[in-house]
PDB file of N, CA and C in Angstrom:
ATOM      1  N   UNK A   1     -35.500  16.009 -11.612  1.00  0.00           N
ATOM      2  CA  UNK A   1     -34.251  16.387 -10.991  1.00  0.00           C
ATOM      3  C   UNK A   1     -34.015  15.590  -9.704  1.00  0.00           C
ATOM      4  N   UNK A   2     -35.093  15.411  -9.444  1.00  0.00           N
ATOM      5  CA  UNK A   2     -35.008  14.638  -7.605  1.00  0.00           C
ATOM      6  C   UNK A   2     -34.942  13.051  -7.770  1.00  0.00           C
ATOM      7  N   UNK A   3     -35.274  12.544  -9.384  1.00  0.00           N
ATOM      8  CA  UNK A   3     -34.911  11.350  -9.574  1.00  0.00           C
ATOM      9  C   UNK A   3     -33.355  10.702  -9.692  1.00  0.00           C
ATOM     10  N   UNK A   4     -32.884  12.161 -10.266  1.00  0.00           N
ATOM     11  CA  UNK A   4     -31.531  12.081 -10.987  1.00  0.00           C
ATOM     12  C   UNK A   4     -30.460  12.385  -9.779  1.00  0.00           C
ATOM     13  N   UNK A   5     -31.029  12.652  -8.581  1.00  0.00           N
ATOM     14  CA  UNK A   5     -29.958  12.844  -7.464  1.00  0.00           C
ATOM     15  C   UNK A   5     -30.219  12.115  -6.627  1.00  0.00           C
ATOM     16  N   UNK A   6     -30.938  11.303  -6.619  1.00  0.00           N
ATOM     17  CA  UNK A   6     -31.280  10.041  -5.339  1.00  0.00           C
ATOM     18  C   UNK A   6     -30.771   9.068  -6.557  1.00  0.00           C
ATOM     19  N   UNK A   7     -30.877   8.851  -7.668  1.00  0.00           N
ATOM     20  CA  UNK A   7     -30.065   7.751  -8.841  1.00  0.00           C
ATOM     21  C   UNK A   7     -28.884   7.881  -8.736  1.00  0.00           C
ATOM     22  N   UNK A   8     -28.341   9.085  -8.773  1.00  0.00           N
ATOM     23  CA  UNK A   8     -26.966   9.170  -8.270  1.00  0.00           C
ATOM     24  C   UNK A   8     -26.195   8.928  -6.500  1.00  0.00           C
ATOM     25  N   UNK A   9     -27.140   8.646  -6.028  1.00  0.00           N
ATOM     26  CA  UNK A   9     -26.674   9.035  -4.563  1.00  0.00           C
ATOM     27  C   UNK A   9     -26.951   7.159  -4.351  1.00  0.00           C
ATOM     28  N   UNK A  10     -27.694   6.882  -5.125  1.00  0.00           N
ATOM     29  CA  UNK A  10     -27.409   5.260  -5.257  1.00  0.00           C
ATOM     30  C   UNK A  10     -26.454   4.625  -5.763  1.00  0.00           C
ATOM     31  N   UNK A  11     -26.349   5.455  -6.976  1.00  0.00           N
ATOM     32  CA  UNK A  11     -24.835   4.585  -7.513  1.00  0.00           C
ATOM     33  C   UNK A  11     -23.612   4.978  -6.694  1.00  0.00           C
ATOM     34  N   UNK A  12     -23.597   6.032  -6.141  1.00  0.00           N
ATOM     35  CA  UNK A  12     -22.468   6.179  -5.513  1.00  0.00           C
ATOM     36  C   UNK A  12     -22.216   5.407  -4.045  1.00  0.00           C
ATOM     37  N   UNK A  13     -23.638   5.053  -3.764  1.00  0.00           N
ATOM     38  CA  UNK A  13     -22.998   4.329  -2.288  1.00  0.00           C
ATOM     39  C   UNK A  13     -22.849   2.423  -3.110  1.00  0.00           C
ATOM     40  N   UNK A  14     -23.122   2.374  -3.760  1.00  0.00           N
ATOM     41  CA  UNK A  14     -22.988   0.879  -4.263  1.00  0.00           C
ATOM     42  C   UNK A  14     -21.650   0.715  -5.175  1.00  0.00           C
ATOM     43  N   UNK A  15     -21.016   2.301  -5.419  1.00  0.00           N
ATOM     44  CA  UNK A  15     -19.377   1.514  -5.625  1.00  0.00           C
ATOM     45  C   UNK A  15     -18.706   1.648  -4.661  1.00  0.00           C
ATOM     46  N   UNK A  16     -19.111   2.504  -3.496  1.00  0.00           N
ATOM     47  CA  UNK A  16     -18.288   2.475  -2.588  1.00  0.00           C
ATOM     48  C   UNK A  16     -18.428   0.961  -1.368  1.00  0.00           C
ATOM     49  N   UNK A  17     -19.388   0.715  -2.154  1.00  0.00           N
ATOM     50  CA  UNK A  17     -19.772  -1.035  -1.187  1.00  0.00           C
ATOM     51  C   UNK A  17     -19.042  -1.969  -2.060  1.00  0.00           C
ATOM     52  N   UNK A  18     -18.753  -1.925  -3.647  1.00  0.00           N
ATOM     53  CA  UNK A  18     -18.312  -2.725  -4.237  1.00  0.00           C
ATOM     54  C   UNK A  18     -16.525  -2.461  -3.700  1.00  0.00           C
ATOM     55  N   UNK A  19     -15.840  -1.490  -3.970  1.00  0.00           N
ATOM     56  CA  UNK A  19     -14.316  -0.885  -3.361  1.00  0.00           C
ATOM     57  C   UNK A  19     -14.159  -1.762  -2.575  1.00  0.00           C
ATOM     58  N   UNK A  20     -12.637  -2.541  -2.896  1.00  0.00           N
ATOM     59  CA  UNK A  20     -12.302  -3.881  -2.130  1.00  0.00           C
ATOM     60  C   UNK A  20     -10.945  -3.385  -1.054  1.00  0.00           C
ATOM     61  N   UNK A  21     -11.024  -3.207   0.258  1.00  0.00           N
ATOM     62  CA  UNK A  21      -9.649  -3.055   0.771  1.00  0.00           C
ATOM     63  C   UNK A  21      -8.600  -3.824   0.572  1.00  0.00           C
ATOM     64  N   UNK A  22      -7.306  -2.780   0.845  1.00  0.00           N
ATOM     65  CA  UNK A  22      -6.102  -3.186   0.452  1.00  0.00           C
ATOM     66  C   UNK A  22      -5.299  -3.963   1.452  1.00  0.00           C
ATOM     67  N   UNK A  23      -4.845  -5.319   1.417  1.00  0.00           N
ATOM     68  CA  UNK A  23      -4.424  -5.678   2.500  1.00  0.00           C
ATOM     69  C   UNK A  23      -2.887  -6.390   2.332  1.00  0.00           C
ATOM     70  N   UNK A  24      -2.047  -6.289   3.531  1.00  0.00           N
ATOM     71  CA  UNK A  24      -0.903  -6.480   3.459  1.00  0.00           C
ATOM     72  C   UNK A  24      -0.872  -8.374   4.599  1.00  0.00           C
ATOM     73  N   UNK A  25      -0.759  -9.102   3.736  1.00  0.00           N
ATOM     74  CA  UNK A  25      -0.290 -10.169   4.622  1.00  0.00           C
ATOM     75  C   UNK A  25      -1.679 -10.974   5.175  1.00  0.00           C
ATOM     76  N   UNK A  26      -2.825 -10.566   4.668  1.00  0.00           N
ATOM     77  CA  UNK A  26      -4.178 -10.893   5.335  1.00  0.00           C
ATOM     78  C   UNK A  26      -4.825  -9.480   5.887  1.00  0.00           C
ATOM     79  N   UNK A  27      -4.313  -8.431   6.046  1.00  0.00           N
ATOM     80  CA  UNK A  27      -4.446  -7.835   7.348  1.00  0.00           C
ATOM     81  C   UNK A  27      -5.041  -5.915   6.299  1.00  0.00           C
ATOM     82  N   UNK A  28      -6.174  -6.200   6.696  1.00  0.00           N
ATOM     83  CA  UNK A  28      -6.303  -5.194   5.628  1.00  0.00           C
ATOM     84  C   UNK A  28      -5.720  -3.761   6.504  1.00  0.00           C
ATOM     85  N   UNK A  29      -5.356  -2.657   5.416  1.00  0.00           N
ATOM     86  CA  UNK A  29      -4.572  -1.611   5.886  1.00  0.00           C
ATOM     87  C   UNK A  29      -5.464  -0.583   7.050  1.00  0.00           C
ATOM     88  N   UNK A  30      -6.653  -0.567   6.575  1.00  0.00           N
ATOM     89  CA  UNK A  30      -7.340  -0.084   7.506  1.00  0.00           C
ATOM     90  C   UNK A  30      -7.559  -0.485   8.768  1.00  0.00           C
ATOM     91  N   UNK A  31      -7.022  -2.088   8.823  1.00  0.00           N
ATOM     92  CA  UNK A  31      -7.193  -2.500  10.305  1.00  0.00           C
ATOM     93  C   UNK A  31      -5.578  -2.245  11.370  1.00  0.00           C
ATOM     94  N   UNK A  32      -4.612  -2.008  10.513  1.00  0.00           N
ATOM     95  CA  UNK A  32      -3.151  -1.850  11.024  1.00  0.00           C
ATOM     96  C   UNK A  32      -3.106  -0.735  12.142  1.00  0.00           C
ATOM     97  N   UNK A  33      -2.574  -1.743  13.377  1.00  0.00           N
ATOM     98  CA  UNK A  33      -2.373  -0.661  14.541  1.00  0.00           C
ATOM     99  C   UNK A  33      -1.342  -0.280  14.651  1.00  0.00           C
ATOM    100  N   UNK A  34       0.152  -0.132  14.502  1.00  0.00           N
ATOM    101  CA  UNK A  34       1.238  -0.253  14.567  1.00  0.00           C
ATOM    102  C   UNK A  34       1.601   0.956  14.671  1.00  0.00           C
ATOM    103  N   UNK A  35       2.143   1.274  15.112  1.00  0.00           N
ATOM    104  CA  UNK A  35       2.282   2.825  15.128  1.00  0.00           C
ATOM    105  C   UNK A  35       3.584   3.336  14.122  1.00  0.00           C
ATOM    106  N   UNK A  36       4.494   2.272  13.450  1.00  0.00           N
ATOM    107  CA  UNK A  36       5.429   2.756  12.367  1.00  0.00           C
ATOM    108  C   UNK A  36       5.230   1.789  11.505  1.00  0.00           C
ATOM    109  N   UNK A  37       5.340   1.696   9.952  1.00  0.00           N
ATOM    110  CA  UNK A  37       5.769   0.918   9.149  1.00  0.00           C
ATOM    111  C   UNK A  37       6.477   1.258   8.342  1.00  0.00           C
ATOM    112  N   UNK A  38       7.201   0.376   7.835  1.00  0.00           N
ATOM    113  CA  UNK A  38       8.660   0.273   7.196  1.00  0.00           C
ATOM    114  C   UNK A  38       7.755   0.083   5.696  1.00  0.00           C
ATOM    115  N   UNK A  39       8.189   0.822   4.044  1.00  0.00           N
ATOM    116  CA  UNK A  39       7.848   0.423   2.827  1.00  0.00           C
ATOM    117  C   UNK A  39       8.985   0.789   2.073  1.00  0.00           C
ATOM    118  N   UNK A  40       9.234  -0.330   1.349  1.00  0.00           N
ATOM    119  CA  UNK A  40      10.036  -0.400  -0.139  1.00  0.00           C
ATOM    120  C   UNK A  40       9.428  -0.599  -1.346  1.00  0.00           C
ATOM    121  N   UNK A  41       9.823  -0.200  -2.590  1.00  0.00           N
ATOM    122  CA  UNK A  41       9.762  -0.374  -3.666  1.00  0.00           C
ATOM    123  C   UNK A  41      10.101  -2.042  -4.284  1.00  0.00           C
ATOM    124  N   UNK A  42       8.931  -2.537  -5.415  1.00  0.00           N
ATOM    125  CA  UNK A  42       9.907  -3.813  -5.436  1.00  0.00           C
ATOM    126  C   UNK A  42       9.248  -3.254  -7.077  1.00  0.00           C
ATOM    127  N   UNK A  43      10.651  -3.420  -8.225  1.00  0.00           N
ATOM    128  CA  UNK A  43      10.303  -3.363  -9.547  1.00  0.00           C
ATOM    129  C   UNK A  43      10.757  -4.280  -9.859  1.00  0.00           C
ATOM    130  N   UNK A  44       9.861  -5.528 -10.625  1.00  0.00           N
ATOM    131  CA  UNK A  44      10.198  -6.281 -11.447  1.00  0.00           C
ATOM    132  C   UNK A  44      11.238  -5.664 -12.570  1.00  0.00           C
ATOM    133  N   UNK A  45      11.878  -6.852 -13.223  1.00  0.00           N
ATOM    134  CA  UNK A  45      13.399  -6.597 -14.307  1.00  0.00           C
ATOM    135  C   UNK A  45      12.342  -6.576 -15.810  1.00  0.00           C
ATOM    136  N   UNK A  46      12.479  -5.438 -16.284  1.00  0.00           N
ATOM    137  CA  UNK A  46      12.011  -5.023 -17.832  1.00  0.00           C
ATOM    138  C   UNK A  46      10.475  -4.537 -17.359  1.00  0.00           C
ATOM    139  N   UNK A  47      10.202  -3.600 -16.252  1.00  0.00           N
ATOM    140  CA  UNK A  47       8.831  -4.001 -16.081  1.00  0.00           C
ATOM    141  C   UNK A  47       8.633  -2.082 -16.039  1.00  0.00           C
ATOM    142  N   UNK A  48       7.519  -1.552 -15.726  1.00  0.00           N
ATOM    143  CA  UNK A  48       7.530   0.135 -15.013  1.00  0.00           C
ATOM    144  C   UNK A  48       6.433  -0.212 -14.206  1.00  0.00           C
ATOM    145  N   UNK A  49       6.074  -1.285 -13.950  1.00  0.00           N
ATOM    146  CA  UNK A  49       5.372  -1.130 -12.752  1.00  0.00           C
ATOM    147  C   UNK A  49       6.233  -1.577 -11.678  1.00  0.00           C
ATOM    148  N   UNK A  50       5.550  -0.493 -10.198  1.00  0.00           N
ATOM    149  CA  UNK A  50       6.341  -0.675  -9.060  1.00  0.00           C
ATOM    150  C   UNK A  50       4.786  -1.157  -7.953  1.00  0.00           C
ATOM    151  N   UNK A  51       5.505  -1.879  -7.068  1.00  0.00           N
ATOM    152  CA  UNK A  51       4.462  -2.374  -6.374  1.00  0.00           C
ATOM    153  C   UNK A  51       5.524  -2.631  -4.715  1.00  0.00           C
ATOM    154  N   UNK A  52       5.070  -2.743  -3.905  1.00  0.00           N
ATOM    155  CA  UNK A  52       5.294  -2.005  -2.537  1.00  0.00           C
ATOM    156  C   UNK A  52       5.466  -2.722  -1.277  1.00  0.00           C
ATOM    157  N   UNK A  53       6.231  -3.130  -1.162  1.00  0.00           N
ATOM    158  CA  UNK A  53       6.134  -4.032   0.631  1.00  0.00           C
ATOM    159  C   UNK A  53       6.360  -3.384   1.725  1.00  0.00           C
ATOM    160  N   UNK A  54       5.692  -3.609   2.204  1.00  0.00           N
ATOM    161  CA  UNK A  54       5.154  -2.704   3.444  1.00  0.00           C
ATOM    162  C   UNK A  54       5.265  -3.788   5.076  1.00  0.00           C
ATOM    163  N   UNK A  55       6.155  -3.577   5.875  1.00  0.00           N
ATOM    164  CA  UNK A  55       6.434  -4.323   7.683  1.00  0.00           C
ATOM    165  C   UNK A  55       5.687  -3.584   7.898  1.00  0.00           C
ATOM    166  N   UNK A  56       4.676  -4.148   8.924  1.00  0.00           N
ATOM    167  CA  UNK A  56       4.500  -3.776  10.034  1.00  0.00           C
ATOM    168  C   UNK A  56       4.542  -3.967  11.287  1.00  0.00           C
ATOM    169  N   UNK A  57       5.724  -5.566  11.732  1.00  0.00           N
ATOM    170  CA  UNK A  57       5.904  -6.361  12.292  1.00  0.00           C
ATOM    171  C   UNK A  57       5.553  -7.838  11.980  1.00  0.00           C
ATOM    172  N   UNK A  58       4.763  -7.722  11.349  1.00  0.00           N
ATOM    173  CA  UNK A  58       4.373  -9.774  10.649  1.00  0.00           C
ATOM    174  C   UNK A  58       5.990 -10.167  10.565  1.00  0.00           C
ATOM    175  N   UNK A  59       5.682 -11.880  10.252  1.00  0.00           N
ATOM    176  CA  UNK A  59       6.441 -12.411  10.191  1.00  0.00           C
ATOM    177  C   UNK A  59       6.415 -12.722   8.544  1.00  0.00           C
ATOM    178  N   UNK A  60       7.647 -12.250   8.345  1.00  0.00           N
ATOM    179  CA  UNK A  60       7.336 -12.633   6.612  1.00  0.00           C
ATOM    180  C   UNK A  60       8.567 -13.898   6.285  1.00  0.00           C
ATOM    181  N   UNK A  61       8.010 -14.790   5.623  1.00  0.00           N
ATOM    182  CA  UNK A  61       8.968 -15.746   5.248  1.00  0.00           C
ATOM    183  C   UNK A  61       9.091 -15.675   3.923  1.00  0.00           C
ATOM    184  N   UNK A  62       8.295 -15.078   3.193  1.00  0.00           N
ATOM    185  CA  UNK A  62       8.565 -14.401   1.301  1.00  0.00           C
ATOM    186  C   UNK A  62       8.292 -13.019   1.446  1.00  0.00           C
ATOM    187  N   UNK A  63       8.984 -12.296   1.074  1.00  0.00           N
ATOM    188  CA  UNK A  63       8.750 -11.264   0.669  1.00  0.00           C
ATOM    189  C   UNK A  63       7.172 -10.330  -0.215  1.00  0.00           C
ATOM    190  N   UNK A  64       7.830 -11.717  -1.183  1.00  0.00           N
ATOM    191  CA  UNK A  64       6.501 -11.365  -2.463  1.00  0.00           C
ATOM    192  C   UNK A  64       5.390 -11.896  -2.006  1.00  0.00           C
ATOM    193  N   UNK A  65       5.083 -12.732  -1.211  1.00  0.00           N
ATOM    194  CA  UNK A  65       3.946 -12.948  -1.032  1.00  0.00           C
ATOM    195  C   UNK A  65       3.309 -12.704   0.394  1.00  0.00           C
ATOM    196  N   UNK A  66       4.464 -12.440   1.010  1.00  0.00           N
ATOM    197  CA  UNK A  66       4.105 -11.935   2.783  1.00  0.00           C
ATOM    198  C   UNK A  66       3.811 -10.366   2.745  1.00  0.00           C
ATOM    199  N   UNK A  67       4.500  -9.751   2.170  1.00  0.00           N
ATOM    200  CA  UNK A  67       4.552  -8.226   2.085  1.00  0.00           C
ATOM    201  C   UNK A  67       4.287  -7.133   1.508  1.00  0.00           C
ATOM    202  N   UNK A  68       4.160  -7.829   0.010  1.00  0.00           N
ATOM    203  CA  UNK A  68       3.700  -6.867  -0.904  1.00  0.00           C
ATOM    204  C   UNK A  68       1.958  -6.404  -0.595  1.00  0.00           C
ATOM    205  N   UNK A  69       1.780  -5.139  -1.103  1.00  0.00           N
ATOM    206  CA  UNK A  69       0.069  -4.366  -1.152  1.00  0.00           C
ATOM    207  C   UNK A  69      -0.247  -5.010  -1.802  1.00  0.00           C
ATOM    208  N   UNK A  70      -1.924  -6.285  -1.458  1.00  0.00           N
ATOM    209  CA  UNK A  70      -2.630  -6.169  -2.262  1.00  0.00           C
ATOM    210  C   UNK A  70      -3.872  -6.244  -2.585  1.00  0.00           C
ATOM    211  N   UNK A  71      -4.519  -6.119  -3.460  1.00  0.00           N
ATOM    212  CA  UNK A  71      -5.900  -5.433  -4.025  1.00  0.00           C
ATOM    213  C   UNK A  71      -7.155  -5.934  -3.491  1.00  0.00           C
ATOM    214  N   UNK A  72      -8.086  -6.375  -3.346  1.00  0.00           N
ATOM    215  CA  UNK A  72      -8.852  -6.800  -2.928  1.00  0.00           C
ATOM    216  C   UNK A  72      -9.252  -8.145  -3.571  1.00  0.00           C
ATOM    217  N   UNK A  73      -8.819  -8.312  -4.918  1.00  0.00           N
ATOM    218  CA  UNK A  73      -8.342  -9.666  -5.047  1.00  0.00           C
ATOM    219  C   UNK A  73      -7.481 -10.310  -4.959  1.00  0.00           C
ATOM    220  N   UNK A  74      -6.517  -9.751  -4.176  1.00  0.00           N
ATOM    221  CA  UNK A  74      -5.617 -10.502  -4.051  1.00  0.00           C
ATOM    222  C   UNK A  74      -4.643 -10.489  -5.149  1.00  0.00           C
ATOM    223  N   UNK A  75      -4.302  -9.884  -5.719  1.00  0.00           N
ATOM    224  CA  UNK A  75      -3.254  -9.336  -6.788  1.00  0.00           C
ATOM    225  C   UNK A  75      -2.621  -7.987  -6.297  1.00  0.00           C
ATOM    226  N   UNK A  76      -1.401  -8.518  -6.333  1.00  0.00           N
ATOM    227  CA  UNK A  76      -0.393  -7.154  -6.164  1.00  0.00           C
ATOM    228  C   UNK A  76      -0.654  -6.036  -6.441  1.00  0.00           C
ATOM    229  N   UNK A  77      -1.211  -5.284  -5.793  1.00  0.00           N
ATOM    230  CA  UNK A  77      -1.570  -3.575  -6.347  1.00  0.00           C
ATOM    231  C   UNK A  77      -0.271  -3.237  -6.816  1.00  0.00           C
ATOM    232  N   UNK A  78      -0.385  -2.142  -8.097  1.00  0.00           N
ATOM    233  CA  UNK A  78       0.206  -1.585  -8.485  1.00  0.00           C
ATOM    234  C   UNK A  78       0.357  -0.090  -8.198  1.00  0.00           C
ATOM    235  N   UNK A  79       1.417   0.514  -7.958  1.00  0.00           N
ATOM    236  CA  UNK A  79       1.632   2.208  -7.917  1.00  0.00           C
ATOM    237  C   UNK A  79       2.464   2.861  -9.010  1.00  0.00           C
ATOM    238  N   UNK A  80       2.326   4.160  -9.455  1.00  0.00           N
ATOM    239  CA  UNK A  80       2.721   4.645 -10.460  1.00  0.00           C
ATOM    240  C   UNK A  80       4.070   4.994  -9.443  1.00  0.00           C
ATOM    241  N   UNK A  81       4.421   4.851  -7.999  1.00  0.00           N
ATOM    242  CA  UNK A  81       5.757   5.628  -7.847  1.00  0.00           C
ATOM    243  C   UNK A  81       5.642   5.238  -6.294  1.00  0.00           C
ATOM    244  N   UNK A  82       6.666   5.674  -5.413  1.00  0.00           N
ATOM    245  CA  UNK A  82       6.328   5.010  -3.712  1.00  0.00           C
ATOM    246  C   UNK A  82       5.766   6.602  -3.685  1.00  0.00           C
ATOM    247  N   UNK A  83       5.737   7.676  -4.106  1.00  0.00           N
ATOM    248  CA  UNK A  83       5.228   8.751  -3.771  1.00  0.00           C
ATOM    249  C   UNK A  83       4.031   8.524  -4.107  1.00  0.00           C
ATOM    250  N   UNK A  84       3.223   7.771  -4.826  1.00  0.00           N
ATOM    251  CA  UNK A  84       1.788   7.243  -4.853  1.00  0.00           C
ATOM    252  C   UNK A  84       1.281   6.810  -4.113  1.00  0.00           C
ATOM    253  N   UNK A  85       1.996   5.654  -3.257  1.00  0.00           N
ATOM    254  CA  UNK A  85       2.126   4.587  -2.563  1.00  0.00           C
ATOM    255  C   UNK A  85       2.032   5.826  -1.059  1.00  0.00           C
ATOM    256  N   UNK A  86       2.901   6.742  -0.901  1.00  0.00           N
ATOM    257  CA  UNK A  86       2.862   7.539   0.191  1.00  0.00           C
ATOM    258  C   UNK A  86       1.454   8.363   0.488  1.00  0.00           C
ATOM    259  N   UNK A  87       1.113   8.728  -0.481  1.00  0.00           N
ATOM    260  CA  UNK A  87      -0.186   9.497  -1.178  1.00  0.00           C
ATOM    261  C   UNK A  87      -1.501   8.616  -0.510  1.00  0.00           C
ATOM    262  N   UNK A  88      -1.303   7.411  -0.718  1.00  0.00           N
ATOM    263  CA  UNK A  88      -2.196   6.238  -0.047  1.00  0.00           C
ATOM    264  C   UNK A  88      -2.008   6.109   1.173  1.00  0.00           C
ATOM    265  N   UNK A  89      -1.087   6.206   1.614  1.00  0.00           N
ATOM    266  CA  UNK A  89      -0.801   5.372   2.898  1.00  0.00           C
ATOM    267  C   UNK A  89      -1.221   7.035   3.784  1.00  0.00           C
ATOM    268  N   UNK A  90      -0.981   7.838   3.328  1.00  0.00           N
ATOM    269  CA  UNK A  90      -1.234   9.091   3.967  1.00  0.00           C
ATOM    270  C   UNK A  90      -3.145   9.443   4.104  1.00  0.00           C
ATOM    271  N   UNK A  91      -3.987   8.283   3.518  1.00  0.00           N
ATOM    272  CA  UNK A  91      -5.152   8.314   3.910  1.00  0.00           C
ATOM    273  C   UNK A  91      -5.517   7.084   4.688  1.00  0.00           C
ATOM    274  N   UNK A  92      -4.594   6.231   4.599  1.00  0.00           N
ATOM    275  CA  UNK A  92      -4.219   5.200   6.241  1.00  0.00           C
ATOM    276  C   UNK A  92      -4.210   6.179   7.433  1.00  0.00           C
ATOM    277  N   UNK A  93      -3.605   6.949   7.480  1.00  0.00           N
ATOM    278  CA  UNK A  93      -3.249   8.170   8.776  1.00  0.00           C
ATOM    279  C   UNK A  93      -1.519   7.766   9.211  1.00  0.00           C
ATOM    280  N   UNK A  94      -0.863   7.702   7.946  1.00  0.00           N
ATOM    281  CA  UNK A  94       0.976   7.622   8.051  1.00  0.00           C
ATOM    282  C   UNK A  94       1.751   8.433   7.559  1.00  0.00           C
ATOM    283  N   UNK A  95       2.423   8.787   8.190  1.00  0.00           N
ATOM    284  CA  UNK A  95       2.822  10.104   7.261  1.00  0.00           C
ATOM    285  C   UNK A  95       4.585  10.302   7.354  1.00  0.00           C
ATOM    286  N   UNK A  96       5.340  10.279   6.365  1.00  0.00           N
ATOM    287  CA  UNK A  96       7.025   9.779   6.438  1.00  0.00           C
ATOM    288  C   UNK A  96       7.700  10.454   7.315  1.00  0.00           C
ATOM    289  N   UNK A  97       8.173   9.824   7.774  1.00  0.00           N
ATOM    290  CA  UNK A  97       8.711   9.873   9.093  1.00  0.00           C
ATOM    291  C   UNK A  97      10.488  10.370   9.238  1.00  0.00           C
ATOM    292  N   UNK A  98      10.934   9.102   8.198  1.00  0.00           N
ATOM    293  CA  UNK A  98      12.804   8.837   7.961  1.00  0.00           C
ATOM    294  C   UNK A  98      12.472   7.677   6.702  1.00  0.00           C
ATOM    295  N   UNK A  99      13.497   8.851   5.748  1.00  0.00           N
ATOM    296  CA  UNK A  99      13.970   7.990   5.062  1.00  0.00           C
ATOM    297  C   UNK A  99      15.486   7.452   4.836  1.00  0.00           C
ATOM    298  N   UNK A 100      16.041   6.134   4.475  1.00  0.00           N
ATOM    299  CA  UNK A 100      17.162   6.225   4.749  1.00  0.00           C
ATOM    300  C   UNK A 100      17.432   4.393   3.393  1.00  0.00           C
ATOM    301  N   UNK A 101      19.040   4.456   3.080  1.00  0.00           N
ATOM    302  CA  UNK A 101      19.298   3.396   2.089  1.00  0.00           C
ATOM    303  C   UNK A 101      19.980   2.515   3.064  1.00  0.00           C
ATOM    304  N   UNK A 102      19.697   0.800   2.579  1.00  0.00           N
ATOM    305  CA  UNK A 102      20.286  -0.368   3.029  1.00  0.00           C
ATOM    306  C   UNK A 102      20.707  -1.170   2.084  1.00  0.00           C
ATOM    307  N   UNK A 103      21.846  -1.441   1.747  1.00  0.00           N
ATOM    308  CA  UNK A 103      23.101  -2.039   1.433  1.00  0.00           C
ATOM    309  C   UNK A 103      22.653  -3.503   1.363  1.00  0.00           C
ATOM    310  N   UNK A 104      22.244  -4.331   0.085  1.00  0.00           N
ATOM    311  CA  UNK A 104      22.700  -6.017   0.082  1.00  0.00           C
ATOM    312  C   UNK A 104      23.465  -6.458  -0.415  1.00  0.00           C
ATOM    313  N   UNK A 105      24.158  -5.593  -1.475  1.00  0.00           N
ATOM    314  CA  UNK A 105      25.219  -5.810  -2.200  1.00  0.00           C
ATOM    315  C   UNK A 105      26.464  -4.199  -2.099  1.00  0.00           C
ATOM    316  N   UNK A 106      27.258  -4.677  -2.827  1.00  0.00           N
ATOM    317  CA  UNK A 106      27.939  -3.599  -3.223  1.00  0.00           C
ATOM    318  C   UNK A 106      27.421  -2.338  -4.310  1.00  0.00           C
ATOM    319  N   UNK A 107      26.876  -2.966  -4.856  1.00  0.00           N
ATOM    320  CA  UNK A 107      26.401  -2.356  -5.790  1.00  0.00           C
ATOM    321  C   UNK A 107      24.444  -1.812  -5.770  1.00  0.00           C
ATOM    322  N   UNK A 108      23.485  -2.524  -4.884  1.00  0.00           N
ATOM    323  CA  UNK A 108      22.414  -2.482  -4.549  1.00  0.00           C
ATOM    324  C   UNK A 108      22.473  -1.628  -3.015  1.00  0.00           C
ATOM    325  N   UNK A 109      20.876  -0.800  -3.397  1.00  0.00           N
ATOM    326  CA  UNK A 109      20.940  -0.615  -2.229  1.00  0.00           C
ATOM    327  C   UNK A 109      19.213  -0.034  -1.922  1.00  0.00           C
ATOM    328  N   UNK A 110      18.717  -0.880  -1.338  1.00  0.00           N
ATOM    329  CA  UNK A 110      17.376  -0.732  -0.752  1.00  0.00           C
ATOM    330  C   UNK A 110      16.827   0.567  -0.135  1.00  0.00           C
ATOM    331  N   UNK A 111      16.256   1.596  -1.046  1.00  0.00           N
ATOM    332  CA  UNK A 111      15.567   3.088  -0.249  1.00  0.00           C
ATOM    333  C   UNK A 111      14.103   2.001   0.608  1.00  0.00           C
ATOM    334  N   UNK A 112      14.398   2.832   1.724  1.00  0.00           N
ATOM    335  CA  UNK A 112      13.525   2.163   2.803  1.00  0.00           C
ATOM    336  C   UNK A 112      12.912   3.746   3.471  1.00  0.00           C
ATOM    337  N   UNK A 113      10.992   3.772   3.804  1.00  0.00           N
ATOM    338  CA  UNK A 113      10.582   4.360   4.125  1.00  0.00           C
ATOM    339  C   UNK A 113      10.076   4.121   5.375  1.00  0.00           C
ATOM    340  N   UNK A 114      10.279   4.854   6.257  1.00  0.00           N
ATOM    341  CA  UNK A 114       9.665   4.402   7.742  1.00  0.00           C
ATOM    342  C   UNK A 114       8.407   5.542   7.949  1.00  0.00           C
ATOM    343  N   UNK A 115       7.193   5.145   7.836  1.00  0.00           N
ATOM    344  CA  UNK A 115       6.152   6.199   8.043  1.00  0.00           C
ATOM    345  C   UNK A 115       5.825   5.602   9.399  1.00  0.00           C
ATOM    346  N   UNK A 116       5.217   7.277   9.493  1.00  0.00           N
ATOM    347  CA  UNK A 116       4.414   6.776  11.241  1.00  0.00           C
ATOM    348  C   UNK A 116       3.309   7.199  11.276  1.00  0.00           C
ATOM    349  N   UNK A 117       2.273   6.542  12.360  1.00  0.00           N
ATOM    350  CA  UNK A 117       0.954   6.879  12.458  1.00  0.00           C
ATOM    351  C   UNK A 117       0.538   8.534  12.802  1.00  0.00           C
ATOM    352  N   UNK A 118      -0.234   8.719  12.406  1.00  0.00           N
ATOM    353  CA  UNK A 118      -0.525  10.350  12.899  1.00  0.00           C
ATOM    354  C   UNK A 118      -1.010  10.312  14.104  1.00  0.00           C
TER     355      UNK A 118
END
């Protein structure tokens, strides 16, 4: 029994060493001081995955590649919803603040989340 809970208490700290942080722009999320950030939804056309760009002041000159969450390899994390995405960011220590829509077209219109630090 005392083999089977120190075997387990091994595997569990060696996936939590393998677990790659999530980083926005270089900047992994756990290191973000900012005290608000701004997140949108970005869904590719014919797609159901949604994946997430997140300001926190950087300077972004692409969108898709300045802003979006991503994985520890470096691939766009995916979320089942921005309420997933909130779900996460709420073990960052952010928690929604104002939400509110922005206008690029007539017909478009950008839901934008402003969370703030706890």
């Amino acid at each position: 029994m005392k083999k089977l809970l120190i075997f387990s208490a091994i595997a569990g700290c060696l996936s939590f060493y393998e677990a790659k942080a999530q980083t926005v722009n270089g900047v992994r999320l756990s290191d973000l001081k900012s005290p608000y950030i701004e997140i949108k939804e970005f869904r590719p056309l014919l797609n159901d995955k949604v994946f997430i760009s997140l300001e926190y002041g950087q300077k972004i000159t692409d969108e898709r590649t300045n802003a979006l969450i991503k994985d520890g390899n470096g691939k766009n994390l995916e979320f089942n919803s921005i309420v997933d995405c909130l779900n996460k960011l709420r073990g960052y220590g952010y928690e929604l603040f104002h939400a509110y829509s922005r206008s690029k077209e007539a017909t478009n219109a950008d839901k934008i989340y402003v969370l703030k630090k706890q």
